[in-house]
N, C-alpha and C. Protein backbone atom coordinates (compact mmCIF):
# COMPACT_ATOMS: atom_id res chain seq x y z
N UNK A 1 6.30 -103.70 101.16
CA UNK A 1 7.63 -103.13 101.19
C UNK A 1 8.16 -102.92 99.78
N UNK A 2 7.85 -103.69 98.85
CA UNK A 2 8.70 -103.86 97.99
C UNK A 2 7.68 -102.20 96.65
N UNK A 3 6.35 -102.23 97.19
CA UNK A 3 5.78 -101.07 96.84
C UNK A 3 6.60 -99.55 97.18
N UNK A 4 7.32 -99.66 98.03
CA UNK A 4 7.72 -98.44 98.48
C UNK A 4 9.12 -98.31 97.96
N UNK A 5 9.96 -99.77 97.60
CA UNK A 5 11.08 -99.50 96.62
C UNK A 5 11.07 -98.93 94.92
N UNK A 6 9.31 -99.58 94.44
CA UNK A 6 9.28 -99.51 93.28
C UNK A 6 8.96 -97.32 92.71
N UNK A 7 8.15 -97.18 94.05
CA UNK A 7 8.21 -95.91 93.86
C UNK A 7 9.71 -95.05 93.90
N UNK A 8 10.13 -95.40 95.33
CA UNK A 8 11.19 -94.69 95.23
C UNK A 8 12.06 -94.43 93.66
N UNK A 9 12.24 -95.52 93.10
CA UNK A 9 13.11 -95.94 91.54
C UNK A 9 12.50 -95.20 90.88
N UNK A 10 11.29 -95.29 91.10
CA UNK A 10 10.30 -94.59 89.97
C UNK A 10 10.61 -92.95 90.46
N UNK A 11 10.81 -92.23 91.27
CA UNK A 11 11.35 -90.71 91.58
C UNK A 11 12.40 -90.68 91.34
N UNK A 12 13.58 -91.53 91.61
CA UNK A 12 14.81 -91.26 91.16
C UNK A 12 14.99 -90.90 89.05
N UNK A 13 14.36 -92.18 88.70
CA UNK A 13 14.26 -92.27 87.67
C UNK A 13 13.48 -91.05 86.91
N UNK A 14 12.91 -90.59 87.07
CA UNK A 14 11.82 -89.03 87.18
C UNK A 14 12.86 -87.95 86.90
N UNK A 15 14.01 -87.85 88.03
CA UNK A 15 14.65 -87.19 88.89
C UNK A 15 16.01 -87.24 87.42
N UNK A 16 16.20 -88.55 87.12
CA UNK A 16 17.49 -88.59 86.11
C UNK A 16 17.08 -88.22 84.83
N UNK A 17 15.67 -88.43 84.37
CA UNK A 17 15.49 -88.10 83.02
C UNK A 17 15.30 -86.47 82.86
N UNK A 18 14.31 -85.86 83.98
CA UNK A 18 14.62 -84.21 84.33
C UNK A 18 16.06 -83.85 83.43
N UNK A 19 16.83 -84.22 84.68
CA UNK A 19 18.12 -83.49 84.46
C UNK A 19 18.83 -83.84 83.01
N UNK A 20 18.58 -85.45 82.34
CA UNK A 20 18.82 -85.25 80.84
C UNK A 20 18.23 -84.80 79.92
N UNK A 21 17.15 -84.20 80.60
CA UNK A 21 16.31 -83.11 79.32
C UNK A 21 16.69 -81.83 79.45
N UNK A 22 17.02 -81.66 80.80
CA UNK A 22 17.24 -80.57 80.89
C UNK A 22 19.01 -80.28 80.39
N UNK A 23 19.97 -80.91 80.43
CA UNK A 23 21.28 -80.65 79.83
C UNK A 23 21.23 -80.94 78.27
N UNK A 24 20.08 -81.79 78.03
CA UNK A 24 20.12 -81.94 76.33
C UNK A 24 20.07 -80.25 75.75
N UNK A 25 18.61 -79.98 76.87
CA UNK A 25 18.43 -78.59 76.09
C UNK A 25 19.19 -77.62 76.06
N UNK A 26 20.25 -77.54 77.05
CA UNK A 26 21.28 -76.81 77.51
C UNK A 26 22.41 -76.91 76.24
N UNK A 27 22.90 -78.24 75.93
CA UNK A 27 23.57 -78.17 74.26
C UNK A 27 23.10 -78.04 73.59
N UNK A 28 21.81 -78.25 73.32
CA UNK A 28 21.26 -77.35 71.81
C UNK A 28 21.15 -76.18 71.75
N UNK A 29 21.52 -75.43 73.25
CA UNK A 29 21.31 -73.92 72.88
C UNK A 29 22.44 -73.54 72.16
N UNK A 30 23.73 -74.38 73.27
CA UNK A 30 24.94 -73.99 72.72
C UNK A 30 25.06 -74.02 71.71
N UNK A 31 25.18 -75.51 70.76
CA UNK A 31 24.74 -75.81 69.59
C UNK A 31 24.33 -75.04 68.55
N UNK A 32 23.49 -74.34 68.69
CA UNK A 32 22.58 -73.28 67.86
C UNK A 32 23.20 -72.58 68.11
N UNK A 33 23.65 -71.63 68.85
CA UNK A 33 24.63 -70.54 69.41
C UNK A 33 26.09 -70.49 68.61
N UNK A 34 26.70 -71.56 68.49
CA UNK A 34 27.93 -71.46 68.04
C UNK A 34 27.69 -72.43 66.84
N UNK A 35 26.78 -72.87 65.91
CA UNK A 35 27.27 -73.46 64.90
C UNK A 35 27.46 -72.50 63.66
N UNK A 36 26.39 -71.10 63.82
CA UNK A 36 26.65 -70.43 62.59
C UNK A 36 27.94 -70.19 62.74
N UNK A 37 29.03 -69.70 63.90
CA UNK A 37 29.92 -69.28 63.36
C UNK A 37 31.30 -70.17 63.45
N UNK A 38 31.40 -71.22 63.29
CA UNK A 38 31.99 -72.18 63.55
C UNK A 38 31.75 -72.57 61.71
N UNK A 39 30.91 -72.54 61.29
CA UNK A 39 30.31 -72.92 59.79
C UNK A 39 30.94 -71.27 58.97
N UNK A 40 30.47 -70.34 59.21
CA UNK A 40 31.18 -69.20 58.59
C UNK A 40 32.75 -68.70 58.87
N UNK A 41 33.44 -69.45 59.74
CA UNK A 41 34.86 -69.79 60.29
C UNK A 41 35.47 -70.70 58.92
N UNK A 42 34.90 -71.78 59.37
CA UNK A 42 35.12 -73.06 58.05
C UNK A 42 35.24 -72.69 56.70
N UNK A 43 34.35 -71.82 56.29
CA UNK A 43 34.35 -71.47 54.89
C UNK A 43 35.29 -70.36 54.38
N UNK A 44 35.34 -69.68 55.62
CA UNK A 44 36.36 -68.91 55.24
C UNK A 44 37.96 -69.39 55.32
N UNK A 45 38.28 -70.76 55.78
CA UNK A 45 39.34 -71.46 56.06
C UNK A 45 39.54 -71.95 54.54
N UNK A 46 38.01 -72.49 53.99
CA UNK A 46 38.31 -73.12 52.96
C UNK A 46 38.66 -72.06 51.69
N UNK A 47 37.97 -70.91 51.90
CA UNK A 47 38.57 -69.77 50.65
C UNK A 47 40.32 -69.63 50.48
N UNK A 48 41.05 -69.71 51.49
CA UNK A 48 42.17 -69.27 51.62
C UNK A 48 42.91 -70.51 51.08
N UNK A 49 42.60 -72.04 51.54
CA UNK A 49 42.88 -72.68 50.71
C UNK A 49 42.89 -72.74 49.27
N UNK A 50 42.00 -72.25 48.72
CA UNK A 50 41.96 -71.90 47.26
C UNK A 50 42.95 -71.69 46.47
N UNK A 51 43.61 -70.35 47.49
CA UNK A 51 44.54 -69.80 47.01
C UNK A 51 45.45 -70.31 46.72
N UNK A 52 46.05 -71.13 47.84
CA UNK A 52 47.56 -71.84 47.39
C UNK A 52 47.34 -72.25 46.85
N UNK A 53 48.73 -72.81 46.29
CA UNK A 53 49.19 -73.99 45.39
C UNK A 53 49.07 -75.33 46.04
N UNK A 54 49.01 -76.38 45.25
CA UNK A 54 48.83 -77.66 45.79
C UNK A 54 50.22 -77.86 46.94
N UNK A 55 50.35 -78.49 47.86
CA UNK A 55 51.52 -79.07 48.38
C UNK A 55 51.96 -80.21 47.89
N UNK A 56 53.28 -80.11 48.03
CA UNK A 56 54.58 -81.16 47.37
C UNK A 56 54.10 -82.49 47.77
N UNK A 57 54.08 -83.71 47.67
CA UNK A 57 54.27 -84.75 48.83
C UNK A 57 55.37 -84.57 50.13
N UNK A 58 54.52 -84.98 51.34
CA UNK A 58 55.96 -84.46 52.36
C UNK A 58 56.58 -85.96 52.92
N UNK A 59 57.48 -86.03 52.99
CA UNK A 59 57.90 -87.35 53.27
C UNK A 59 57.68 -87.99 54.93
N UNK A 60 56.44 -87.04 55.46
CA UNK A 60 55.98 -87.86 56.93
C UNK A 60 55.90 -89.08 56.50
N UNK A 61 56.06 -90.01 57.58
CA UNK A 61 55.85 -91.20 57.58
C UNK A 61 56.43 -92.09 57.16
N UNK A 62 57.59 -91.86 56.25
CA UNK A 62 57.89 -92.83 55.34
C UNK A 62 59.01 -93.21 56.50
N UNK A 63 59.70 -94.23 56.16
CA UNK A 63 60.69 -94.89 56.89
C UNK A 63 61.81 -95.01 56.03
N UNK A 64 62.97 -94.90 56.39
CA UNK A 64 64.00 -95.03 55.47
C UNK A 64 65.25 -95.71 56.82
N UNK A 65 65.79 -96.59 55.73
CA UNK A 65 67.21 -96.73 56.99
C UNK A 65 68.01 -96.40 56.41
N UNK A 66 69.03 -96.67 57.56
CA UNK A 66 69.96 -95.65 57.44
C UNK A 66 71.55 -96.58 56.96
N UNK A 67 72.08 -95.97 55.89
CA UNK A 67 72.77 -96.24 55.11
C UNK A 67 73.87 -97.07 55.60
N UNK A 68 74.31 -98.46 54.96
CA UNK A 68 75.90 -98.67 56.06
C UNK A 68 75.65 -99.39 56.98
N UNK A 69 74.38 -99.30 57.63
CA UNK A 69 74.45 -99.85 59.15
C UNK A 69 73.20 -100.86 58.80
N UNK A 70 73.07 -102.26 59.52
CA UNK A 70 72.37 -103.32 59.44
C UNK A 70 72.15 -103.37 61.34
N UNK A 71 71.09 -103.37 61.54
CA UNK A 71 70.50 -103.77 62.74
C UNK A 71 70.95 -104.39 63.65
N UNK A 72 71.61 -104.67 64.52
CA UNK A 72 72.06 -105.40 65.36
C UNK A 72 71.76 -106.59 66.01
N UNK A 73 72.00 -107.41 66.21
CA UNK A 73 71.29 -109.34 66.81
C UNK A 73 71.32 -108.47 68.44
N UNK A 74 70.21 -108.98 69.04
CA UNK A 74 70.48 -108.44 70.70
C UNK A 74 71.10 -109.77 71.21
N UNK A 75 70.80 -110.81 70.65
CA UNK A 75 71.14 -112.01 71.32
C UNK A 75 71.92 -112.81 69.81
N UNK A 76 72.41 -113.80 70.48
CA UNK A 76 73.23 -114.90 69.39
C UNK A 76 72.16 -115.86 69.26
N UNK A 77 72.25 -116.29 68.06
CA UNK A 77 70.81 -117.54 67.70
C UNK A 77 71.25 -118.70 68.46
N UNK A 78 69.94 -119.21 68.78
CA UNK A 78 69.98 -120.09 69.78
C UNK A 78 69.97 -122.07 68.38
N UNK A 79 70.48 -123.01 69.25
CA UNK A 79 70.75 -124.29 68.22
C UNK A 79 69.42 -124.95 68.92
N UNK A 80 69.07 -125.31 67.75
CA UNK A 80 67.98 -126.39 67.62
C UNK A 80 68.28 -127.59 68.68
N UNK A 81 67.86 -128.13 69.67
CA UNK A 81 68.01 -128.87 69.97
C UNK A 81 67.50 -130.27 69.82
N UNK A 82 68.41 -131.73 69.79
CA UNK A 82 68.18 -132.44 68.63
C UNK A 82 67.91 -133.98 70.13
């Protein structure tokens, strides 16, 4: 019995590597297909950069508060108990 499980695994397994050879080959077509121009896209992205001028620093990210105002307590501090 246990002969007739090991085959079965063994066709399935047959059956799964097929189909990942066969979709590997399926992205490398793509792959090959679209990298020249995805690569001659890029370079031409990077020419135009050239051109400008550097950019300023932009102040994403930074955090600043806001003037006047101090944060609020949500709660009153609690006493040590002794």
């Amino acid at each position: 019995m246990e002969g007739n499980k090991s085959i079965h695994r063994s066709d399935e397994q047959r059956n799964l590597y097929k189909a990942l050879v066969k979709d590997y080959e399926s992205d490398k077509i793509i792959l090959d297909t679209y990298r020249d121009v995805v690569t001659l896209k890029r370079r031409h992205d990077d020419d135009a950069d050239k051109d400008e001028e550097p950019s300023v620093g932009s102040d994403r990210g930074s955090k600043r508060r806001r003037e006047g105002k101090e944060p609020e307590l949500t709660s009153a501090p609690k006493e040590k108990a002794t």
